[in-house]
Protein backbone atom coordinates (compact mmCIF):
# COMPACT_ATOMS: atom_id res chain seq x y z
CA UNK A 1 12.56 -22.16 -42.93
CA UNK A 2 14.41 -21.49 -45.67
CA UNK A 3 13.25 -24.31 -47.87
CA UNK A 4 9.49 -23.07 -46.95
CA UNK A 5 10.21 -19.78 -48.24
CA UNK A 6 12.10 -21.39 -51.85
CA UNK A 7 8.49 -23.39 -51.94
CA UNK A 8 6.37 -20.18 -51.64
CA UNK A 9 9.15 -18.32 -54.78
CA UNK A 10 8.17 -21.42 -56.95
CA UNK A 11 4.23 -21.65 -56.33
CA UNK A 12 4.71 -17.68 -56.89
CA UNK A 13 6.31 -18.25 -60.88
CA UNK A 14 3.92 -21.62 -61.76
CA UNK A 15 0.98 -19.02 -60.96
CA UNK A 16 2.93 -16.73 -63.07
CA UNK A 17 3.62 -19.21 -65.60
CA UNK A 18 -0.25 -19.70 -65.95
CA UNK A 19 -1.05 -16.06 -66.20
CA UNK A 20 1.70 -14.80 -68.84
CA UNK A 21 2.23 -17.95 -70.98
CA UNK A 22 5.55 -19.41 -72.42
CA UNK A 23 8.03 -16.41 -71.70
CA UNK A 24 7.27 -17.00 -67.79
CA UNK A 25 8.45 -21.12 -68.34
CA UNK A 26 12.31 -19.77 -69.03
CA UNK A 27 12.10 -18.02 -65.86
CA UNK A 28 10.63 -20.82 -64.32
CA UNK A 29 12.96 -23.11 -65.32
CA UNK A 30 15.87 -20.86 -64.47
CA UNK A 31 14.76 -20.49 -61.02
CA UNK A 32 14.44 -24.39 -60.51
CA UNK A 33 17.97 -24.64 -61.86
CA UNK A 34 19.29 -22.29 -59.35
CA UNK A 35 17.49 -23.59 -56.23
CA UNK A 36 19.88 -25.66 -54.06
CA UNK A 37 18.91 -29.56 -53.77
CA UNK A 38 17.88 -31.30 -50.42
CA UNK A 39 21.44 -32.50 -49.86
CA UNK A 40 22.89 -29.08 -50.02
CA UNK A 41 20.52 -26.98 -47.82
CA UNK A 42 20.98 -29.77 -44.39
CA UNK A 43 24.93 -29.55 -45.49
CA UNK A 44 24.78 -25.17 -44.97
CA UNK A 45 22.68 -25.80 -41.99
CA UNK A 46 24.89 -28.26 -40.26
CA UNK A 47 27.78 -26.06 -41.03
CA UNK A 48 25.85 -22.64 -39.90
CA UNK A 49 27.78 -22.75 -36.48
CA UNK A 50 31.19 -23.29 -38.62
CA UNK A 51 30.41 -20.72 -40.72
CA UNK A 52 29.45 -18.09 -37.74
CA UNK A 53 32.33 -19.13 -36.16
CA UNK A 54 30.73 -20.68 -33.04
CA UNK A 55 30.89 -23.98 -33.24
CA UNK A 56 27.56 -26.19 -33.10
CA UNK A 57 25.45 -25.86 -30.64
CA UNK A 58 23.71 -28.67 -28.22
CA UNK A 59 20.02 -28.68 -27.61
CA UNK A 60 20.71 -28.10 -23.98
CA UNK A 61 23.20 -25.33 -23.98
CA UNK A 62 20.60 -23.63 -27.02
CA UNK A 63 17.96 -23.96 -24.46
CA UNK A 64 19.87 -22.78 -21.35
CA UNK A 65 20.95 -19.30 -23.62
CA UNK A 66 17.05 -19.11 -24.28
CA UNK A 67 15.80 -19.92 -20.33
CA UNK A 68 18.20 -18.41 -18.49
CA UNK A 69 18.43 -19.59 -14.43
CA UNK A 70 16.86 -16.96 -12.28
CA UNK A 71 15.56 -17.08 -8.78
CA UNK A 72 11.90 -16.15 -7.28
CA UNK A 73 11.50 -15.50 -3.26
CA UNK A 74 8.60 -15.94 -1.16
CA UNK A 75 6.61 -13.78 0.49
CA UNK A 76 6.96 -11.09 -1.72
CA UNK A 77 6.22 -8.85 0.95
CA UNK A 78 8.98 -9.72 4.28
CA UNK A 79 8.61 -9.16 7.54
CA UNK A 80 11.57 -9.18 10.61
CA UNK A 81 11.21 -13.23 11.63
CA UNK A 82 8.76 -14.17 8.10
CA UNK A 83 10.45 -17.92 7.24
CA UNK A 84 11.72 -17.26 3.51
CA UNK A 85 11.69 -19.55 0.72
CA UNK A 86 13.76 -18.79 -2.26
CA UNK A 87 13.66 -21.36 -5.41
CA UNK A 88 15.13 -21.88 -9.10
CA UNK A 89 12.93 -20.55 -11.68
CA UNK A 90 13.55 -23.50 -13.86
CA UNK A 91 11.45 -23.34 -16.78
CA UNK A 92 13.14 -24.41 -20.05
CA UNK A 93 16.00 -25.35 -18.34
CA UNK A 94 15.27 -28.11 -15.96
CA UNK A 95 17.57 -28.79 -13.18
CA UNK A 96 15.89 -31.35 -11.59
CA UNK A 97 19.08 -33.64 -11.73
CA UNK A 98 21.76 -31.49 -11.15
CA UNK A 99 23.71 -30.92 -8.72
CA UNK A 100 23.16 -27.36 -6.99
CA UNK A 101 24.71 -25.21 -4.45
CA UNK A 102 23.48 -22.43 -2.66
CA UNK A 103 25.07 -19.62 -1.10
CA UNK A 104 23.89 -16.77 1.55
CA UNK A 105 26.33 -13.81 1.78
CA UNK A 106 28.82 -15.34 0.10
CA UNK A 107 29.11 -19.11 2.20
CA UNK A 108 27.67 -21.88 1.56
CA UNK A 109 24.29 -22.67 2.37
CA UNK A 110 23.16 -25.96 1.49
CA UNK A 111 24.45 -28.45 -1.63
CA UNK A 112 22.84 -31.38 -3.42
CA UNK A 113 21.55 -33.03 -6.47
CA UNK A 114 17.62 -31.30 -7.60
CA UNK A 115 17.91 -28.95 -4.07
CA UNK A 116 15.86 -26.55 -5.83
CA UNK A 117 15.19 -24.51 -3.02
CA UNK A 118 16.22 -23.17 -0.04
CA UNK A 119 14.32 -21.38 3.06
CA UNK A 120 15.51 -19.43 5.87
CA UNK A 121 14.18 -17.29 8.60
CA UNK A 122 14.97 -13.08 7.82
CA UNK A 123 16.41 -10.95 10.48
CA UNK A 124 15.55 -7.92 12.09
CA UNK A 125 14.88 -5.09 10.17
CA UNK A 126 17.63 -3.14 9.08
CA UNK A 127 19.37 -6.59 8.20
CA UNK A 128 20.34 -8.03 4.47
CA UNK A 129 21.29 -11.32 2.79
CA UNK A 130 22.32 -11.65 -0.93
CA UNK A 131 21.37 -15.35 -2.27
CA UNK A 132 22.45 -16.76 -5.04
CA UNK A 133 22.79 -20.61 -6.37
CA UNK A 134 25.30 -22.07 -9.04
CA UNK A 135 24.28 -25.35 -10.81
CA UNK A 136 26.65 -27.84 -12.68
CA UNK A 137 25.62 -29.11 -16.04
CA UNK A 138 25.98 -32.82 -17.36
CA UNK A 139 28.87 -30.84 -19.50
CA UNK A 140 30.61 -29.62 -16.18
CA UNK A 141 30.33 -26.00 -16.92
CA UNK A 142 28.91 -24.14 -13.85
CA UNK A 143 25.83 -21.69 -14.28
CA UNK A 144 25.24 -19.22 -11.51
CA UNK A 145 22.08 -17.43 -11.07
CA UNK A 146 21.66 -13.80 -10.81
CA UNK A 147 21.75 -12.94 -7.28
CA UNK A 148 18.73 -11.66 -5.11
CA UNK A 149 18.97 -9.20 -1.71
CA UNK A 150 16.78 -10.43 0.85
CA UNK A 151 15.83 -8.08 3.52
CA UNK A 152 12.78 -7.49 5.45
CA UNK A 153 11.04 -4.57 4.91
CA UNK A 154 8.36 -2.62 7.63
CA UNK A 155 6.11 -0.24 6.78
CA UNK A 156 4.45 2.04 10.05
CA UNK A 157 1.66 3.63 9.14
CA UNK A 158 0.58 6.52 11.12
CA UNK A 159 -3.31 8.44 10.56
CA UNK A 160 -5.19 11.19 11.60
CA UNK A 161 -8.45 12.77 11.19
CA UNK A 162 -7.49 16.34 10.02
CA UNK A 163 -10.55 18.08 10.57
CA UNK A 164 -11.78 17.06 13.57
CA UNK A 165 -12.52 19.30 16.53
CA UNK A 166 -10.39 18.96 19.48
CA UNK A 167 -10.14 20.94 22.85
CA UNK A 168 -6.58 23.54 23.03
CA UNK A 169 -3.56 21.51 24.99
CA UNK A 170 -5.29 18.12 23.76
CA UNK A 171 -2.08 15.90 23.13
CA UNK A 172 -3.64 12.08 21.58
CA UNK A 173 -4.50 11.94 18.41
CA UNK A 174 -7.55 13.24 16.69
CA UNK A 175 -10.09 10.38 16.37
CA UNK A 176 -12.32 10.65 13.06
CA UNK A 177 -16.02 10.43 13.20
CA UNK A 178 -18.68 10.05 10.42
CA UNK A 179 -17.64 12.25 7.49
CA UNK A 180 -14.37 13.53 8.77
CA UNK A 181 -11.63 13.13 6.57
CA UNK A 182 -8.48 10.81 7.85
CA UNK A 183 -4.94 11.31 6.88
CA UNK A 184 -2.94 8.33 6.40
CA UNK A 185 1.32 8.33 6.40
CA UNK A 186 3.23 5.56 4.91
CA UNK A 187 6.89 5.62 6.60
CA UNK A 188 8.82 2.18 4.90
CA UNK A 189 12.05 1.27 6.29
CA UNK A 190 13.77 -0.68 3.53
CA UNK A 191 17.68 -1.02 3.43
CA UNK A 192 19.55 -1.42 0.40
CA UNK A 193 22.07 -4.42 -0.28
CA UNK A 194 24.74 -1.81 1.22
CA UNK A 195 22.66 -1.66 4.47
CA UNK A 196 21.86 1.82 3.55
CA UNK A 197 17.96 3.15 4.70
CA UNK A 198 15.69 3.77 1.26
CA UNK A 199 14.50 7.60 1.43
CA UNK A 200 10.83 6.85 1.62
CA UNK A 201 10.52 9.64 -1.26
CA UNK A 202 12.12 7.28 -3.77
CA UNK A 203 9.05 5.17 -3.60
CA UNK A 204 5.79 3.97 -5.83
CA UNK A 205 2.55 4.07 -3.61
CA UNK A 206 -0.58 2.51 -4.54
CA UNK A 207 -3.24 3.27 -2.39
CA UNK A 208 -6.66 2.12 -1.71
CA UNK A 209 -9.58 2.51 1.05
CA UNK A 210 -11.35 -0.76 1.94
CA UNK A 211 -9.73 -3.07 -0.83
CA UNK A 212 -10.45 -0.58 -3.99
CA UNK A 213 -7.30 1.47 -5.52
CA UNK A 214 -9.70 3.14 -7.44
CA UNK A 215 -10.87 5.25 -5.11
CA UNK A 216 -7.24 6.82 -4.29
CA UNK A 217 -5.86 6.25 -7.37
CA UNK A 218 -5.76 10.21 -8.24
CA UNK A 219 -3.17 9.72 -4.81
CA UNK A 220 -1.49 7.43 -5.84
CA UNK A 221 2.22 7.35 -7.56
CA UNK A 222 5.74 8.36 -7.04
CA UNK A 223 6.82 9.87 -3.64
CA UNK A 224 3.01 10.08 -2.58
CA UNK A 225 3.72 8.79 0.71
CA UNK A 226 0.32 10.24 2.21
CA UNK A 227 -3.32 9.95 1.05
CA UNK A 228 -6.62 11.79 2.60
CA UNK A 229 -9.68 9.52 2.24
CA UNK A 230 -13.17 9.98 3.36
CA UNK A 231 -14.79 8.41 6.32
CA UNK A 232 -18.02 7.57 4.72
CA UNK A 233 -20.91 6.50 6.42
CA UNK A 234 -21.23 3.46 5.09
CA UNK A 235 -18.91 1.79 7.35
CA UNK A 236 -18.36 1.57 11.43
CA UNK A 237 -14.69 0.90 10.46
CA UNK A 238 -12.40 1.76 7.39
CA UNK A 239 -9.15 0.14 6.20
CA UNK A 240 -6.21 1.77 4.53
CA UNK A 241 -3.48 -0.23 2.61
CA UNK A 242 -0.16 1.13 0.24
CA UNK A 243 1.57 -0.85 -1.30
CA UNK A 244 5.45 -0.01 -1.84
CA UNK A 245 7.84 -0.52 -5.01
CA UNK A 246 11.25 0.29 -5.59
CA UNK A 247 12.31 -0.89 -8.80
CA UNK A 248 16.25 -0.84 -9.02
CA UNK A 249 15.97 -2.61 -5.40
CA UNK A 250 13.40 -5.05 -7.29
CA UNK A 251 11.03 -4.48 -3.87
CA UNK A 252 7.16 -4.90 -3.31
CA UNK A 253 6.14 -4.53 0.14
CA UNK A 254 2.52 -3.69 1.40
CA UNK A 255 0.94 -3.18 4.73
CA UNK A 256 -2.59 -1.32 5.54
CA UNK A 257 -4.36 -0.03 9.19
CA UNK A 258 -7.84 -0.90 9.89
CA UNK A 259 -9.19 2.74 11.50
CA UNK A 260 -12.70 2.79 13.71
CA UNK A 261 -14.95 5.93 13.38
CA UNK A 262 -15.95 7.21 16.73
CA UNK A 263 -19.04 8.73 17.98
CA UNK A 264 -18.53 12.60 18.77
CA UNK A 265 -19.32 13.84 22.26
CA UNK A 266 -19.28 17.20 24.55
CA UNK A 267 -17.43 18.07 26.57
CA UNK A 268 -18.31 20.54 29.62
CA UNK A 269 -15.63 23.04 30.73
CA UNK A 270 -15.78 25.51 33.66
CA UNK A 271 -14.95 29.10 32.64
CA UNK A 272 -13.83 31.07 35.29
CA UNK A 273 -13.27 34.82 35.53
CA UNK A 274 -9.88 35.08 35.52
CA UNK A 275 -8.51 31.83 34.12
CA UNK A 276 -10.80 31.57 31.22
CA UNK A 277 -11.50 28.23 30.23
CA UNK A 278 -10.40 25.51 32.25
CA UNK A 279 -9.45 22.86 30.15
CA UNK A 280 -7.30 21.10 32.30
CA UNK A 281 -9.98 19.17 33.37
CA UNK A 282 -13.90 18.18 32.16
CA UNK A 283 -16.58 19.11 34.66
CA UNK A 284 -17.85 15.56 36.32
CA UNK A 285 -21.42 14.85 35.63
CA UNK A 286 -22.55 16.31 38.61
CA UNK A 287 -20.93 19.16 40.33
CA UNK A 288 -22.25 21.18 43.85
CA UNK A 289 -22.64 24.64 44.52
CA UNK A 290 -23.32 26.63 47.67
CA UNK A 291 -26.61 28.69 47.37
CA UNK A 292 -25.92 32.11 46.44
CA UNK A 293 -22.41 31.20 45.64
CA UNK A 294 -23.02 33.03 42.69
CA UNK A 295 -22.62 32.52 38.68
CA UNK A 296 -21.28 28.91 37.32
CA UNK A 297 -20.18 29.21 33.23
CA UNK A 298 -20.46 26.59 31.40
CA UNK A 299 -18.96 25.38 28.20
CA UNK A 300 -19.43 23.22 25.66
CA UNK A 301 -17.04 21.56 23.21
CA UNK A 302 -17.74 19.24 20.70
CA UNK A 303 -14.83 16.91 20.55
CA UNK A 304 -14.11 14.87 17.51
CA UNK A 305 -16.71 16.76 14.97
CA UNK A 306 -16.39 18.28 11.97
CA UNK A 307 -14.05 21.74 12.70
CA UNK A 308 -14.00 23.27 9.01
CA UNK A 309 -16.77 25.55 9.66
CA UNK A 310 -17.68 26.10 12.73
CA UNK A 311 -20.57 28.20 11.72
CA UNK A 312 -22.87 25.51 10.67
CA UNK A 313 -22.54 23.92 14.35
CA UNK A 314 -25.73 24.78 15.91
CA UNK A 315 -25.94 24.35 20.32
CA UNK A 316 -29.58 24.15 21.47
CA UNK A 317 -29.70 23.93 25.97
CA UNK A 318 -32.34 22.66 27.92
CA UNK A 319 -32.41 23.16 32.07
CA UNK A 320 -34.50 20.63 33.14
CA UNK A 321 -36.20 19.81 29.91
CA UNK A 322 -37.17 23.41 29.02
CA UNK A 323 -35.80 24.67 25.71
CA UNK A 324 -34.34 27.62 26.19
CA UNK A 325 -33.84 30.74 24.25
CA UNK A 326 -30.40 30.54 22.63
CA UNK A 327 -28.93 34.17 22.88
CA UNK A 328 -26.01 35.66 22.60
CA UNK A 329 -22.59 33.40 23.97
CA UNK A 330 -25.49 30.27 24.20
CA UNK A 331 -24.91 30.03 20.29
CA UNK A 332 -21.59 29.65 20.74
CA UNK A 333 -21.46 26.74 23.28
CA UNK A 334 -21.49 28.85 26.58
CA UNK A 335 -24.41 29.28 28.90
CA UNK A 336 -24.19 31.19 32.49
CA UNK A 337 -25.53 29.47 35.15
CA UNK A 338 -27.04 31.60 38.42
CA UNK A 339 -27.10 29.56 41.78
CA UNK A 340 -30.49 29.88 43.50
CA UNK A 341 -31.60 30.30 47.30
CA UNK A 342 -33.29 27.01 47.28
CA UNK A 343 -31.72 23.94 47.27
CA UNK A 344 -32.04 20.80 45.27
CA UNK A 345 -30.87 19.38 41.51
CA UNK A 346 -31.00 21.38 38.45
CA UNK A 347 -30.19 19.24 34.72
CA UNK A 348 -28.68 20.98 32.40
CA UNK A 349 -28.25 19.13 28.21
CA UNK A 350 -27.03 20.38 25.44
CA UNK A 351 -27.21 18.86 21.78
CA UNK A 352 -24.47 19.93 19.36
CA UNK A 353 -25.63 19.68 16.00
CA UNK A 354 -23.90 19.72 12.22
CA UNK A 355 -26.50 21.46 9.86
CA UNK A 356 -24.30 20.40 6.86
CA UNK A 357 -23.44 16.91 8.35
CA UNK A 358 -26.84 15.60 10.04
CA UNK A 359 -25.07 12.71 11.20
CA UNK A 360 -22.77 14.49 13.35
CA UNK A 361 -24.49 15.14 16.53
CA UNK A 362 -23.91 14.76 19.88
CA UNK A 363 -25.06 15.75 23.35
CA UNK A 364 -23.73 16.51 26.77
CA UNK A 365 -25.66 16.93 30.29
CA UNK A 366 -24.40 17.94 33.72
CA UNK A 367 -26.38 17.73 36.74
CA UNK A 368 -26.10 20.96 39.38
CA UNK A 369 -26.60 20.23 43.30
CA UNK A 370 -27.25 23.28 45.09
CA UNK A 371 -26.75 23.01 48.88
């Protein structure tokens, strides 16, 4: 290096030299007389260590400073009972024959010449193992690696469609349908090295619906531990995936939930005239009244559509395949019913339509045997 940059100085003066004339030779010839000879610069570079007071150093100890050991672990992402590998990032530094031992929470794991790696099955979660390997030179002099915490990581993730109609007392979840939107929680349960649980709010999320991140990446970042996503129409079924960092723990962990759209449908409730609506339980698809037993209210309940306005659903009832004049509480889902003197089978339908959403739609019948 240093003799490249004394060639460069001199080509510098000759072109100098050819510009300016005979004043620029002195200088010329000055310079030449003060440039060190061959012999002189490989003496101050084999004395550089002497001179900076560390001694000389080999090629393989100059290459270990530059490569340091360090160890890489697969699967990036652990699971309770996933079989772990863990290996010597080598490269630069090759430890192919040397002699290696490895060490799990402090005892010793395995020991040999070029064991390079080391697998082992991880524990439930909750559980942690710090791994770490120490490998003898040709010198003798012992390098250990930095160590690595191995513990397997879960992720639950829990969903929702927020905006989806359901009947008072329902207690499962709210299934989404076409156009609903679905709320997805991400609750990890990482422990640290001290077996202590990660607050999920000291997370990175990265989100994405159906294998794109761009689509939630608005969502996506520190502490967002829930996203809201669309269910489009495009697809019967949607998936959801996060993945999780944590990087003082040095921690990548993903996991996603595949979520089907359902079809909406009606219910039909009984609404008596002192208990109101009876949601306890769905009228069967056929129910039997006395003759002149008197009025029979029905209601209708769209379960699973699109709640956010309920002004733009629209009921429409047919008894026996008549249309009939929606009026009054028949717009809003309920329709009195009048037993008759004669007997026989009246069918009742109703279609519950979305204006806004034309592919939410659904319909509900109920057959009435009068006896």
């Amino acid at each position: 290096m240093i003799k490249n940059v004394q060639t460069l100085q001199l080509l510098s003066l000759i072109f100098v030299l050819l510009l300016c004339g005979t004043p620029a030779q002195t200088q010329a010839q000055s310079f030449l007389d003060e440039m060190p000879s061959a012999a002189e610069l490989l003496e101050q570079y084999s004395n550089f260590g002497a001179e900076g007071g560390s001694g000389a150093f080999s090629i393989e100890e100059l290459v270990s400073s530059q490569n340091p050991l360090g160890l890489t672990y697969s699967p990036a992402s652990i699971k309770p009972g996933d079989r772990v590998t863990i290996s010597i990032q080598d490269y630069g530094n090759p430890t192919d024959s040397l002699f290696i031992n490895w060490y799990v929470d402090g005892v010793l794991f395995s020991s040999g010449i070029g064991i390079k790696s080391i697998a082992f099955n991880a524990g439930p979660v909750g559980t942690v193992s710090t791994v770490y390997a120490e490998v003898t030179k040709k010198s003798g002099s012992v390098e250990r690696t930095a160590p690595v915490v191995i513990g397997p990581s879960y992720i639950d993730i829990l969903w929702e469609a927020v905006d989806a109609q359901v009947p008072p007392f329902y207690k499962g979840k709210a299934l989404p349908s076409w156009d609903t939107i679905i709320k997805t929680f991400a609750i990890p349960e990482v422990y640290s090295a001290e077996n202590q649980q990660t607050p999920r709010s000291s997370f990175v999320y990265t989100w994405e619906k159906n294998g794109r991140a761009t689509d939630l990446s608005l969502q996506s970042g520190y502490g967002k531990d829930s996203v809201y996503a669309l269910a489009d129409f495009a697809r019967k079924q949607h998936r959801i995936g996060v993945e999780i960092s944590h990087s003082s723990l040095g921690l990548t962990s993903s996991g996603s939930v595949s979520i089907k759209l359902h079809d909406p449908e009606t219910l039909l409730y009984e609404k008596h005239p002192l208990q109101g609506i009876i949601f306890e339980r769905t009228l069967p698809l056929q129910v039997s009244q006395p003759r002149s037993s008197g009025s029979l209210r029905v209601v209708a309940y769209p379960f699973g559509m699109d709640a956010r306005n309920r002004r733009d659903v629209v009921f429409s009832w047919k008894l026996n395949g008549r249309t009939l004049n929606n009026t009054g509480t028949m717009r809003n889902g309920e329709i009195p019913l009048v037993s008759s003197e004669q007997g026989g089978i009246s069918s009742i339908q109703v279609e519950v339509t979305n204006e806004t959403k034309p592919l939410q739609s659904t319909k509900g019948s109920l057959n009435i045997k009068v006896e």
